[in-house]
Protein backbone atom coordinates (compact mmCIF):
# COMPACT_ATOMS: atom_id res chain seq x y z
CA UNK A 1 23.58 7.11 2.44
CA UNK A 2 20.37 9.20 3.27
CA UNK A 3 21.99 10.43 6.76
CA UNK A 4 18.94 12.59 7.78
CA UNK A 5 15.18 11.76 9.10
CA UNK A 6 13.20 10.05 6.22
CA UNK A 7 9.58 12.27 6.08
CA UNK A 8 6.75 12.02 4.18
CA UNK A 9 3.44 10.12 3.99
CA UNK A 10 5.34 6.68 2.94
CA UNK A 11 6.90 7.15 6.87
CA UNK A 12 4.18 5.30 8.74
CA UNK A 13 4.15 2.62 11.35
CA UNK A 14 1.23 0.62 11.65
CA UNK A 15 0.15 1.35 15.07
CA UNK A 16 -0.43 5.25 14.08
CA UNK A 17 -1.81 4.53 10.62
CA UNK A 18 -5.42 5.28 9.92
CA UNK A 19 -7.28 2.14 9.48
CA UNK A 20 -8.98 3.35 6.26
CA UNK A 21 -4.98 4.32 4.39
CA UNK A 22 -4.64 2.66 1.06
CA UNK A 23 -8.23 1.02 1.07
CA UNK A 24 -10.73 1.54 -1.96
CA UNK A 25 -13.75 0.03 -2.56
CA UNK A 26 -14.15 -0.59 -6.58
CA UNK A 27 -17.12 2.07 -7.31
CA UNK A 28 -20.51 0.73 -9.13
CA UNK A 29 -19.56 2.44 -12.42
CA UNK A 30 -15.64 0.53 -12.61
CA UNK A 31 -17.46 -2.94 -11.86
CA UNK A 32 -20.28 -2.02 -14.34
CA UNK A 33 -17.13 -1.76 -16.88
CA UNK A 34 -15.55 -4.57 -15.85
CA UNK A 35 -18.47 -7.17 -16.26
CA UNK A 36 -18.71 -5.51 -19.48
CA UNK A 37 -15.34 -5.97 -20.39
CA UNK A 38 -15.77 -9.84 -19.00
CA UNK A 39 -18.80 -10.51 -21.33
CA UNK A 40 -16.50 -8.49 -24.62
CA UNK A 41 -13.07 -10.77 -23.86
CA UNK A 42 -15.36 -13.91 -23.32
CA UNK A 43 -16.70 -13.44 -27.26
CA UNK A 44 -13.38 -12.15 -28.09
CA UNK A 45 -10.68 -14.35 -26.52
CA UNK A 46 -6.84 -12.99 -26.74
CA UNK A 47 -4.28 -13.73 -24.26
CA UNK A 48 -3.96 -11.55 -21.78
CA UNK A 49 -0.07 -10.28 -22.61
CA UNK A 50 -1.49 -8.83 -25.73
CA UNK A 51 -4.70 -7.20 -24.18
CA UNK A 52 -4.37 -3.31 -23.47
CA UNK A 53 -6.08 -1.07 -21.42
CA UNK A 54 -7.29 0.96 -24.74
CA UNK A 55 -8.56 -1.94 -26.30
CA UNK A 56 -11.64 -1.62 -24.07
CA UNK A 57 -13.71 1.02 -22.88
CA UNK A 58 -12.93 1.59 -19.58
CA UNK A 59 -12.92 5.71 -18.22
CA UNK A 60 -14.18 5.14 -14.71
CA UNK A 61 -11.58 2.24 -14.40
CA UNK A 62 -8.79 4.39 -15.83
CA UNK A 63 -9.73 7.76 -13.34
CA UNK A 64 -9.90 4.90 -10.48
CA UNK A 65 -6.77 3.57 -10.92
CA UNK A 66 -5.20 6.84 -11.82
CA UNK A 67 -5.97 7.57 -7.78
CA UNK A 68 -4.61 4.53 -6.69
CA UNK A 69 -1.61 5.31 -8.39
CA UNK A 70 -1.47 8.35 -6.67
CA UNK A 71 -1.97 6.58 -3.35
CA UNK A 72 1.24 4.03 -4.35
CA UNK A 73 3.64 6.97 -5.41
CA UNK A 74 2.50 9.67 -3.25
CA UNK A 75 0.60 8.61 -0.62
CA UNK A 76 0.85 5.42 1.83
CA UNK A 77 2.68 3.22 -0.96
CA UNK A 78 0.34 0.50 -1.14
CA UNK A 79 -3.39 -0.12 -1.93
CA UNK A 80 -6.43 -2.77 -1.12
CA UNK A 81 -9.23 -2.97 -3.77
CA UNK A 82 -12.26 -4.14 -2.41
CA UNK A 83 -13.25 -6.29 -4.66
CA UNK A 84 -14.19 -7.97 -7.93
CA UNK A 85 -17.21 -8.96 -8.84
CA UNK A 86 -15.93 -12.81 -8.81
CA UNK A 87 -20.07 -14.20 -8.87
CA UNK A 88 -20.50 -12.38 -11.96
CA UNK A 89 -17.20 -12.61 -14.42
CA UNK A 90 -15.50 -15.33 -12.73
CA UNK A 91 -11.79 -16.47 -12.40
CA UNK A 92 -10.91 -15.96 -15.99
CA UNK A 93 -12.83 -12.48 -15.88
CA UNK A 94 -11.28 -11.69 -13.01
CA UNK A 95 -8.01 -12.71 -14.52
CA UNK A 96 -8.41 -10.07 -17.15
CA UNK A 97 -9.92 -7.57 -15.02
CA UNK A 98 -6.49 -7.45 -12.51
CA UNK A 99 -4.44 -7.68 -15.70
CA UNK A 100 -6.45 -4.72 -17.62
CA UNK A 101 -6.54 -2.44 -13.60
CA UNK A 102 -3.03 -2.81 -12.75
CA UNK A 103 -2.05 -2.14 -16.85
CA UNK A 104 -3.32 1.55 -16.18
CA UNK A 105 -0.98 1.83 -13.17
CA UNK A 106 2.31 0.55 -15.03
CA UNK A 107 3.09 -2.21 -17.60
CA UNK A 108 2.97 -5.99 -16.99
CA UNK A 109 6.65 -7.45 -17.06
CA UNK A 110 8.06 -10.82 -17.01
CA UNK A 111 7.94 -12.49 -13.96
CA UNK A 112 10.10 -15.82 -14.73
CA UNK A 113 13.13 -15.94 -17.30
CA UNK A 114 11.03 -17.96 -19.47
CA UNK A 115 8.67 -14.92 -19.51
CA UNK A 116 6.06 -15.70 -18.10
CA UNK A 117 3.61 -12.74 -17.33
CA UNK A 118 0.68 -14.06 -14.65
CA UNK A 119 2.00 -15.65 -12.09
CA UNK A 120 0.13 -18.18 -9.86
CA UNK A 121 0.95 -18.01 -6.52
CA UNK A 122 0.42 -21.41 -4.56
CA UNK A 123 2.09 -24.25 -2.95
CA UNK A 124 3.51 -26.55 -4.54
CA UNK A 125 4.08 -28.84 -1.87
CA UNK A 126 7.87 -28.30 -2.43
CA UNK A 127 10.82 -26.81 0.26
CA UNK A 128 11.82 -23.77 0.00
CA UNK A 129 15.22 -23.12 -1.66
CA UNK A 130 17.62 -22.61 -4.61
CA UNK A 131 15.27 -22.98 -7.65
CA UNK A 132 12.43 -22.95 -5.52
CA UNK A 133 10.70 -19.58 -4.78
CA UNK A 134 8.85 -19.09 -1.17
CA UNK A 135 5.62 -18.25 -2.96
CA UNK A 136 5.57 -22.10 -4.19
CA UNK A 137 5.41 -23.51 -0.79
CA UNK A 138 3.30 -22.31 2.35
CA UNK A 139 6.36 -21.55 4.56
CA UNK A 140 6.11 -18.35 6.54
CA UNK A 141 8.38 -15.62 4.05
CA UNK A 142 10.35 -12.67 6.00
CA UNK A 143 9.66 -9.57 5.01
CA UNK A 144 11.42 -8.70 1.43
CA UNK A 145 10.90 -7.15 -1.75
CA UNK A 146 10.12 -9.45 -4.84
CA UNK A 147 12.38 -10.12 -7.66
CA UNK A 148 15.46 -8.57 -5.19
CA UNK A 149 17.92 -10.15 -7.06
CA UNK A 150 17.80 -9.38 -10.20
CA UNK A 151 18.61 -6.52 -12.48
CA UNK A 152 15.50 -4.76 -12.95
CA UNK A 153 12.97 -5.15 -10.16
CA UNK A 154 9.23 -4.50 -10.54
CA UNK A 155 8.07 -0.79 -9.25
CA UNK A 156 4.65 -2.40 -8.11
CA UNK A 157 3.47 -6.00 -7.15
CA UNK A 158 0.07 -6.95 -7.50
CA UNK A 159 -2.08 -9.89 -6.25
CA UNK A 160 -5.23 -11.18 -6.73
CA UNK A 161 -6.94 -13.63 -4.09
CA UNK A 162 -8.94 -15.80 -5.48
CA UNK A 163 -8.87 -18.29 -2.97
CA UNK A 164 -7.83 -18.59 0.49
CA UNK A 165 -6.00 -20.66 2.56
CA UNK A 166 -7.79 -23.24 4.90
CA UNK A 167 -5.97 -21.53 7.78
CA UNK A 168 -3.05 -18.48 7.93
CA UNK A 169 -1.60 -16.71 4.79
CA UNK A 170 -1.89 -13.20 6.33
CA UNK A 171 -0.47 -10.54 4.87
CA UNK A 172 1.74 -7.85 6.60
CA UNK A 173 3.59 -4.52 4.81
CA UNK A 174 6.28 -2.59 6.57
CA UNK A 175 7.39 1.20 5.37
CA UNK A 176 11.50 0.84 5.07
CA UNK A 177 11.27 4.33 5.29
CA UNK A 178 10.60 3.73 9.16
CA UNK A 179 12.36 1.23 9.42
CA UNK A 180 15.55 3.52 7.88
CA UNK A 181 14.89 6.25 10.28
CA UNK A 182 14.75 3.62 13.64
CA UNK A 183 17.80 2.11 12.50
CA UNK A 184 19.49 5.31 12.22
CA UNK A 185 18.84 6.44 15.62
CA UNK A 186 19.91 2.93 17.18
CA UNK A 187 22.92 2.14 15.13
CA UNK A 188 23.94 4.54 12.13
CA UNK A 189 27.31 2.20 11.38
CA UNK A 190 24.98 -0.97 10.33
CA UNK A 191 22.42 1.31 8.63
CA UNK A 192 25.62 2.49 6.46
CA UNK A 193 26.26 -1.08 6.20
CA UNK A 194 22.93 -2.14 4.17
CA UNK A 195 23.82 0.62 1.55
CA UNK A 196 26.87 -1.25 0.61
CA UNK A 197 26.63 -4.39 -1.96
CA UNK A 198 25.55 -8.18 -1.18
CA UNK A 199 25.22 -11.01 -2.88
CA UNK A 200 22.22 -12.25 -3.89
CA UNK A 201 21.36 -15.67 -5.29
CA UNK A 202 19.20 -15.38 -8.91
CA UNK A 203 17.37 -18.35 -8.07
CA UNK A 204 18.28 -20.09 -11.24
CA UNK A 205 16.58 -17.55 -12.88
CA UNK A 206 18.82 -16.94 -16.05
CA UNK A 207 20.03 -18.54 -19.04
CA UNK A 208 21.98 -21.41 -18.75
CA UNK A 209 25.88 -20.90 -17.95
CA UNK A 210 25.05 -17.41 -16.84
CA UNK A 211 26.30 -16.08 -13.33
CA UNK A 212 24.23 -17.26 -10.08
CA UNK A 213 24.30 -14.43 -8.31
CA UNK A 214 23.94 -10.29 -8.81
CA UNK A 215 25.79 -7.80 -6.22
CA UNK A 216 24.21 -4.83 -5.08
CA UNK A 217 23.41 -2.90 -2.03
CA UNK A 218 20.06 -3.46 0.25
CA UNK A 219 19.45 0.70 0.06
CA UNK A 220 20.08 3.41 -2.27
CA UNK A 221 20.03 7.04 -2.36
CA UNK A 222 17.69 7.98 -5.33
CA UNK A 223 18.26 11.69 -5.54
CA UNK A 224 16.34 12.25 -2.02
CA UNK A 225 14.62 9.47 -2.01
CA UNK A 226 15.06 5.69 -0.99
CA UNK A 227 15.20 2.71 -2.78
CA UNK A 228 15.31 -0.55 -1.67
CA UNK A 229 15.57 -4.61 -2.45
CA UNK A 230 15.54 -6.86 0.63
CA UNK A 231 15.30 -10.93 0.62
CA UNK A 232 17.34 -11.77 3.55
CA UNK A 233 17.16 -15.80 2.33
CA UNK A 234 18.41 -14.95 -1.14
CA UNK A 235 21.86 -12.53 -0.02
CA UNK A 236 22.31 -15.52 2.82
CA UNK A 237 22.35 -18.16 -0.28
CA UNK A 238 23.90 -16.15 -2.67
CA UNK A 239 27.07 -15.26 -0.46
CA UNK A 240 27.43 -19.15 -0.25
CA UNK A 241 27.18 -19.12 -4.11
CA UNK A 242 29.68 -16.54 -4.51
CA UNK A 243 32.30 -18.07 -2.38
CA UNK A 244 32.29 -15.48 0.29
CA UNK A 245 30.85 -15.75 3.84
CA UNK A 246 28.66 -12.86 4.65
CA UNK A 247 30.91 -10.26 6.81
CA UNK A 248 29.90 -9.88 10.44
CA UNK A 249 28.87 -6.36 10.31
CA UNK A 250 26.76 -7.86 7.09
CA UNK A 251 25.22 -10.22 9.00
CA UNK A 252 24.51 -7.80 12.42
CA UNK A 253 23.02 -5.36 9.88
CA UNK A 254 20.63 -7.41 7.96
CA UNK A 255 19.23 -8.94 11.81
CA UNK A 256 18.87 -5.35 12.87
CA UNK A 257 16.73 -4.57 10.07
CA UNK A 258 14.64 -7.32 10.62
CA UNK A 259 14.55 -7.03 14.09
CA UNK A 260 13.35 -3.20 13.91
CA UNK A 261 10.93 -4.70 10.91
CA UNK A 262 9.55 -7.08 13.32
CA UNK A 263 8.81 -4.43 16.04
CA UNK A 264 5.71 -4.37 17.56
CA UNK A 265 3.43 -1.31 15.83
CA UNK A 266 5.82 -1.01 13.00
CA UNK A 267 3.66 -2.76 10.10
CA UNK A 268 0.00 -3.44 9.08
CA UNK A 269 -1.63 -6.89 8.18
CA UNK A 270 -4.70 -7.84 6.60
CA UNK A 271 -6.08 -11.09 5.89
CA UNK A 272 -7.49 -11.81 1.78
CA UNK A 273 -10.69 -12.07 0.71
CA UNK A 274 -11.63 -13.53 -2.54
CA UNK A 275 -11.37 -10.89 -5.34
CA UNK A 276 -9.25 -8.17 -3.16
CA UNK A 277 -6.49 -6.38 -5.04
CA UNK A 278 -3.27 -5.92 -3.17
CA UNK A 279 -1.22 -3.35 -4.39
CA UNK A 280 2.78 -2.56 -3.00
CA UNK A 281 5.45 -0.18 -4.08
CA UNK A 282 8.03 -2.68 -4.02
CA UNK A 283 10.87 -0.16 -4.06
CA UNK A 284 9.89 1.03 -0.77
CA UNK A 285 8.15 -1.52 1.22
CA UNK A 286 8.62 -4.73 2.31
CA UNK A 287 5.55 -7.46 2.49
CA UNK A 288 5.74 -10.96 4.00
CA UNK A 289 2.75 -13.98 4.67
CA UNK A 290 2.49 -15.92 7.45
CA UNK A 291 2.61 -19.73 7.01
CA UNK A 292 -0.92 -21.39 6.10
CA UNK A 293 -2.17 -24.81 6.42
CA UNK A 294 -4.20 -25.42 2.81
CA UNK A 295 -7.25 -27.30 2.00
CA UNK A 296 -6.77 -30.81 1.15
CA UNK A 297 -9.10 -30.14 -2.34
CA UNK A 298 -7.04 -28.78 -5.12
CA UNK A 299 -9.28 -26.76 -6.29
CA UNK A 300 -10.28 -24.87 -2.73
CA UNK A 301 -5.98 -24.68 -2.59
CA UNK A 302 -4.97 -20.74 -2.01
CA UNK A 303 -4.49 -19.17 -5.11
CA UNK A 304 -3.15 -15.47 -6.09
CA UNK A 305 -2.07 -14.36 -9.24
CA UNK A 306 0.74 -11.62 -9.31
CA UNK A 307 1.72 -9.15 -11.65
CA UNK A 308 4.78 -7.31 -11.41
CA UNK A 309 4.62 -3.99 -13.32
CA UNK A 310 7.25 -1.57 -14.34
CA UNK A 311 7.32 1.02 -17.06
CA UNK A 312 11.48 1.51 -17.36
CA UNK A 313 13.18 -0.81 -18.97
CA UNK A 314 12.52 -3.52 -21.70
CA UNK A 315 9.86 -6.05 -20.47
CA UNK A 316 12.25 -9.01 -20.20
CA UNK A 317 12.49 -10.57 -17.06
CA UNK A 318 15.90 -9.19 -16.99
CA UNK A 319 14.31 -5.73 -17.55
């Protein structure tokens, strides 16, 4: 356990964070290469899994993105790009253009167990629940860290917005840094607690006849640093799986997490725009949506595609 004040630039609550942290406004010169690039894959059509940043000509992209990345590992630990040029390259174009930008941060991994890569992000129309992922429904999702339960989760999430929801779907990030450091002043014993295992459930997310759940801890103690994993659904579910009511002091400890999470002034929100970039160090900070009410058209229906990226590991979902 990290049993000291957590400092740095990643330490922020949202009521003391300058309004213009982790924005970035795509300069003329990285759109100019990304129409390019549009026009180039649109004569040239390859699936995006085996497209690679050096396959185009992209410099000003590649020094942009080299400063977000500073921004997500150094800085704030998350970034908005403002925005694609949607009008001009359109939703396949700006398919490739948020798989080709976020490629020069870290590499694309598997975001299913069948392996699939870009991931659309929409309802479904479906509950909630095992088998069913929150970002296939339009319920309201606590704050957590994708892929939590498995093995290898991404460093960095990504979406895209390419369309937004009739009503709701905002976004909100929360440092667990801050969130560490409040819930060591108020209650050190449950803080202690979260850096002990849980389990989680995999969301049927493995090969059949493999195990349902994984068992780790919420924090860990990277060197000096903190990592984290956080879906307060999936340890709730996966304790049922595994045959083993969640402990009290469990239980206490993940509410007290949310409830300092849930604090006024501790995170940030922002409502998508069409073509916006939302990138999150997802070892470090937690992101949510509210609940949104769609459009009855399916194609006006909210749609973001994800990435997950990560450069350790193999690229299986598994990692």
């Amino acid at each position: 356990m990290l049993d000291r004040e957590l400092q740095g630039p990643a330490v922020w609550r949202g009521q003391d964070l300058d309004p213009a942290a982790g924005r970035f406004t795509i300069p003329a010169a990285v759109t100019a290469e990304i129409i390019a690039g549009a026009a180039l894959l649109a004569a040239n059509p390859l699936p995006l899994p085996a497209l690679r940043p050096e396959h185009l000509s992209m410099p000003a992209a590649a020094a942009f993105m080299a400063e977000v990345k500073r921004t997500l590992t150094d800085g704030v630990g998350f970034a908005l790009l403002d925005r694609l040029p949607l009008d001009e390259i359109g939703q396949a174009g700006a398919r490739a253009a948020h798989w080709l930008l976020c490629a020069m941060v870290e590499r694309p991994v598997a975001q299913a167990w069948t392996g699939e890569m870009l991931y659309d992000v929409t309802d479904t129309g479906r509950p909630p629940g095992n088998g069913v992922r929150p970002d296939k429904t339009n319920a309201e999702q606590n704050f957590h860290t994708d892929n939590s339960y498995n093995l290898c989760p991404p460093n960095y999430v990504a979406l895209l917005c390419l369309r937004r929801a009739k009503a709701g779907g905002t976004s909100h990030i929360v440092s667990f840094k801050a969130a560490h450091n409040a819930l060591r002043d108020a209650d050190p014993a449950l803080l202690r607690r979260l850096y002990q295992p849980f389990h989680f459930d995999r969301q049927r997310e493995h090969a059949p006849g493999d195990v349902m759940t994984t068992h780790h801890p919420l924090f860990e103690a990277d060197g000096a640093d903190l990592l984290a994993r956080l879906s307060k659904n999936q340890v709730v579910n996966g304790q049922a799986l595994a045959g083993e009511p969640l402990d009290p002091r469990g239980a206490a400890a993940l509410d007290a997490l949310e409830d300092v999470m849930a604090a006024p002034g501790m995170d940030i929100s922002f409502q998508f725009q069409p073509g916006q970039i939302q990138i999150v160090n997802n070892r470090t900070f937690g992101h949510r949506r509210t609940g949104f009410e769609d459009w009855p058209e399916p194609d006006r229906k909210r749609l973001l595609v994800r990435l997950w990226l990560r450069d350790q590991g193999r690229p299986f979902y598994s990692g």
